[in-house]
C-alpha atoms as a PDB file:
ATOM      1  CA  UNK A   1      40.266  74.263  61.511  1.00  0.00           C
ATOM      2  CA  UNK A   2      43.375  72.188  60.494  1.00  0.00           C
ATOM      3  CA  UNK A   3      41.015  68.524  60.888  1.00  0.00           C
ATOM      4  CA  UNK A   4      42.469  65.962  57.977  1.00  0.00           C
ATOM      5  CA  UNK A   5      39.568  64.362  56.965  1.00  0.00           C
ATOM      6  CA  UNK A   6      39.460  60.805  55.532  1.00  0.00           C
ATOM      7  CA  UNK A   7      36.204  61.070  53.529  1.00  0.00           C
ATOM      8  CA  UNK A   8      35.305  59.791  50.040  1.00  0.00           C
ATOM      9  CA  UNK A   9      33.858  61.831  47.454  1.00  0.00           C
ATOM     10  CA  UNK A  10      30.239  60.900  47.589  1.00  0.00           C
ATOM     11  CA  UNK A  11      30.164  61.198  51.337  1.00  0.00           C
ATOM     12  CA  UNK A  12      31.473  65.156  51.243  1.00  0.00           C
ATOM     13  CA  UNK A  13      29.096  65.054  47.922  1.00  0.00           C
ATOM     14  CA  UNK A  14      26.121  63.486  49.981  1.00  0.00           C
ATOM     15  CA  UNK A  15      26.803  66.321  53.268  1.00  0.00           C
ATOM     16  CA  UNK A  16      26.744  68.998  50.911  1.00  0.00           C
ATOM     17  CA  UNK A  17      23.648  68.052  49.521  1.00  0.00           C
ATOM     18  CA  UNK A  18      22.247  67.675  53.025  1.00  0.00           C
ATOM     19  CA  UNK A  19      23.375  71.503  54.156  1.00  0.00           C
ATOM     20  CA  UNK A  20      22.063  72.560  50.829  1.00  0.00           C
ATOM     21  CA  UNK A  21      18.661  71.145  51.380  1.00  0.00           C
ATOM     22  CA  UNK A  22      19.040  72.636  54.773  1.00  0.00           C
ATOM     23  CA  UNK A  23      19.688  75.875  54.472  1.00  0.00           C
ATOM     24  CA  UNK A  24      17.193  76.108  51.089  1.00  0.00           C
ATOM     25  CA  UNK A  25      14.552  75.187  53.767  1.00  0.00           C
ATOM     26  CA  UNK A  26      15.571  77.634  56.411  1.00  0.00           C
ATOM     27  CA  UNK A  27      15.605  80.516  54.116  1.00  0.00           C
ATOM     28  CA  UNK A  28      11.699  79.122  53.194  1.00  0.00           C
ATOM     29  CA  UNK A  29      10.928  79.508  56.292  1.00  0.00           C
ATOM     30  CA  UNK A  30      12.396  82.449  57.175  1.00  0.00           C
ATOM     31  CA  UNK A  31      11.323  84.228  54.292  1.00  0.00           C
ATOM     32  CA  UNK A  32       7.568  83.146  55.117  1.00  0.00           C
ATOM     33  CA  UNK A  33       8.088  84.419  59.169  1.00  0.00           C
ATOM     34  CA  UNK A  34       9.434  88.034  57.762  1.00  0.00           C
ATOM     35  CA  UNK A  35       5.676  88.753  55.680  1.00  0.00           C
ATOM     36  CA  UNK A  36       4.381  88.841  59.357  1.00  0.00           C
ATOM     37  CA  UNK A  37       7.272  89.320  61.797  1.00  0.00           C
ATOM     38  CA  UNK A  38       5.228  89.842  64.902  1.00  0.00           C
ATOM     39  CA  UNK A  39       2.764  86.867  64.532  1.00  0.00           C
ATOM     40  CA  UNK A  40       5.499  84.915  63.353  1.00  0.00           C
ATOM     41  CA  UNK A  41       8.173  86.189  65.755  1.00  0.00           C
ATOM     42  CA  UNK A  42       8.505  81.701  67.134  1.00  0.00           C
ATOM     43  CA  UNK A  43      10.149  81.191  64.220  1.00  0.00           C
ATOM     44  CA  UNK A  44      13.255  83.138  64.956  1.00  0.00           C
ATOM     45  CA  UNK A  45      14.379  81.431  68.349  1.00  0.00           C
ATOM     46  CA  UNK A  46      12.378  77.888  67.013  1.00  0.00           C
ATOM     47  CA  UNK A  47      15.117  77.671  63.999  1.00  0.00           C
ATOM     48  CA  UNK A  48      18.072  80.049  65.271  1.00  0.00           C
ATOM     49  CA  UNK A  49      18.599  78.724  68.947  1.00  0.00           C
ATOM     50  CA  UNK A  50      19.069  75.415  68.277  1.00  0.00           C
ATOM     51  CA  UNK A  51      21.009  75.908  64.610  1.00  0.00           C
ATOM     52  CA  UNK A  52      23.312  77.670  67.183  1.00  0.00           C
ATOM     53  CA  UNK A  53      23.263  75.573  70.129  1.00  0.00           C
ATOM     54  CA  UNK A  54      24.152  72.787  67.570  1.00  0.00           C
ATOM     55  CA  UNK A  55      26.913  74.289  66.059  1.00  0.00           C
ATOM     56  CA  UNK A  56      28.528  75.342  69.334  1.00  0.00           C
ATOM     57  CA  UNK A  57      28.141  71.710  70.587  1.00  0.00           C
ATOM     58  CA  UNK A  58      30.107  70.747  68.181  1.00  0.00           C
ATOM     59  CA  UNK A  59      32.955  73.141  68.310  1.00  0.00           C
ATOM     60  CA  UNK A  60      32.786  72.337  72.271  1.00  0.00           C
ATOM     61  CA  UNK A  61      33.150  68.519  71.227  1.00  0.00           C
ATOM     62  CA  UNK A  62      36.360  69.727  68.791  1.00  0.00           C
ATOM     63  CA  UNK A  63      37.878  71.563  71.283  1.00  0.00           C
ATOM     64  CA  UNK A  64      37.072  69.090  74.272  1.00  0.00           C
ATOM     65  CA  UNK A  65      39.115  66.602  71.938  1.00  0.00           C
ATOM     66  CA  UNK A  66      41.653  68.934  71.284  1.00  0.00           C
ATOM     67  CA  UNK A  67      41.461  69.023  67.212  1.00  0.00           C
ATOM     68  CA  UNK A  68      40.785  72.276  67.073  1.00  0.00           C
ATOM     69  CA  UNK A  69      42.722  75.603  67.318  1.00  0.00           C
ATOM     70  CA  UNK A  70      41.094  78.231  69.797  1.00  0.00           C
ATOM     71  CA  UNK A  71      42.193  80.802  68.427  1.00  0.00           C
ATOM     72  CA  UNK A  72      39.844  80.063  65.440  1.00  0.00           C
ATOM     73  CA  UNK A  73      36.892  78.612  67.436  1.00  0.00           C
ATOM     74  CA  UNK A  74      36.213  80.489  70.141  1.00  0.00           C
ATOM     75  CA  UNK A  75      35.798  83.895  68.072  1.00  0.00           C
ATOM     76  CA  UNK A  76      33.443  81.672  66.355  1.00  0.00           C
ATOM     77  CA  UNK A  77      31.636  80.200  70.344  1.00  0.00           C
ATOM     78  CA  UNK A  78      31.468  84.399  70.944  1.00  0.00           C
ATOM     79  CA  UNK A  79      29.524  85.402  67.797  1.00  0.00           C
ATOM     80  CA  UNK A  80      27.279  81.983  68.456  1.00  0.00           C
ATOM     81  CA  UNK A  81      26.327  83.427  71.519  1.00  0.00           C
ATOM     82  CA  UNK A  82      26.022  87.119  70.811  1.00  0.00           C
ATOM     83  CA  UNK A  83      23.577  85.532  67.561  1.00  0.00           C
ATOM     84  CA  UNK A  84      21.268  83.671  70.283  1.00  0.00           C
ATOM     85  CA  UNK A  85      21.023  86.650  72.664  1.00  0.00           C
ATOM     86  CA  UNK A  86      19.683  89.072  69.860  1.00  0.00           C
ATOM     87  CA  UNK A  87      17.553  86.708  68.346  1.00  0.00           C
ATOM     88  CA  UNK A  88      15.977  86.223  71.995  1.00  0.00           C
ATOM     89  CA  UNK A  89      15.679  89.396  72.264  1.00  0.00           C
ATOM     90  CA  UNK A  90      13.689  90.062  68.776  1.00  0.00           C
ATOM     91  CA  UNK A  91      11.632  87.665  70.476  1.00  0.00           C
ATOM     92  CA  UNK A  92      10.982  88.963  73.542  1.00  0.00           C
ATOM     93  CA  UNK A  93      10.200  92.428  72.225  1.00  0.00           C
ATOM     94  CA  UNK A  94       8.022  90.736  69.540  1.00  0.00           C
ATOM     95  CA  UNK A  95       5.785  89.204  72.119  1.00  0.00           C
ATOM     96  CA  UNK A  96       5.398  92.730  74.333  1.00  0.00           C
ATOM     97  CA  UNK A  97       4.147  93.990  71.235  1.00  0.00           C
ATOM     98  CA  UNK A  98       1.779  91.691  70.332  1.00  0.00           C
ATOM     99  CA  UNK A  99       0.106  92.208  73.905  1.00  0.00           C
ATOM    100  CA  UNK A 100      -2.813  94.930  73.955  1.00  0.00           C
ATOM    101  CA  UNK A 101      -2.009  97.053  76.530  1.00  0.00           C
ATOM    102  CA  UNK A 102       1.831  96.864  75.676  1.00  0.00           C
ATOM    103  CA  UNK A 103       2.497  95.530  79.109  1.00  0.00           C
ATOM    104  CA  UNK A 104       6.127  94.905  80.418  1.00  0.00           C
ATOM    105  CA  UNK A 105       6.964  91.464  81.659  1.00  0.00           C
END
């Protein structure tokens, strides 16, 4: 995004190591929700949504303060978006199913 940061090595070492542990539990998790997608079907909006919101906070915040280029973010704000509608949607159509008379609503 063209930021300079000042960081030392063991901080960048130390943020790495907190993504990786991260992401290692995310995939966990979302490995265990996929061996029973419909009973499970919380997990994708309970981990996704906010993983998103987060991230587009953030690139809001960069932007806001003018470090970032838009040409790079906002592509980046679109697919954010488009990535929380579909996973809402998973989850929407998860729940109808799980109802016993497959009911709209």
């Amino acid at each position: 995004l063209g930021i300079e940061v000042d960081a030392s090595r063991a901080d960048v070492s130390l943020l790495m190591g907190y993504a990786a542990a991260l992401m290692a539990g995310w995939t966990v998790l979302l490995a265990w929700a996929a061996r029973e997608p419909i009973g499970r079907a919380f997990v994708g909006p309970m981990t996704a949504v906010p993983v998103l919101a987060g991230l587009a906070a953030t690139e809001v915040v960069l932007l806001a303060g003018r470090d970032g280029n838009p040409v790079r973010v906002v592509p980046l704000l679109v697919l954010q978006l488009g990535w929380c509608v579909i996973v809402l949607a998973l989850y929407h159509a998860a729940c109808r199913q799980r109802r016993p008379d497959g009911a709209r609503g």
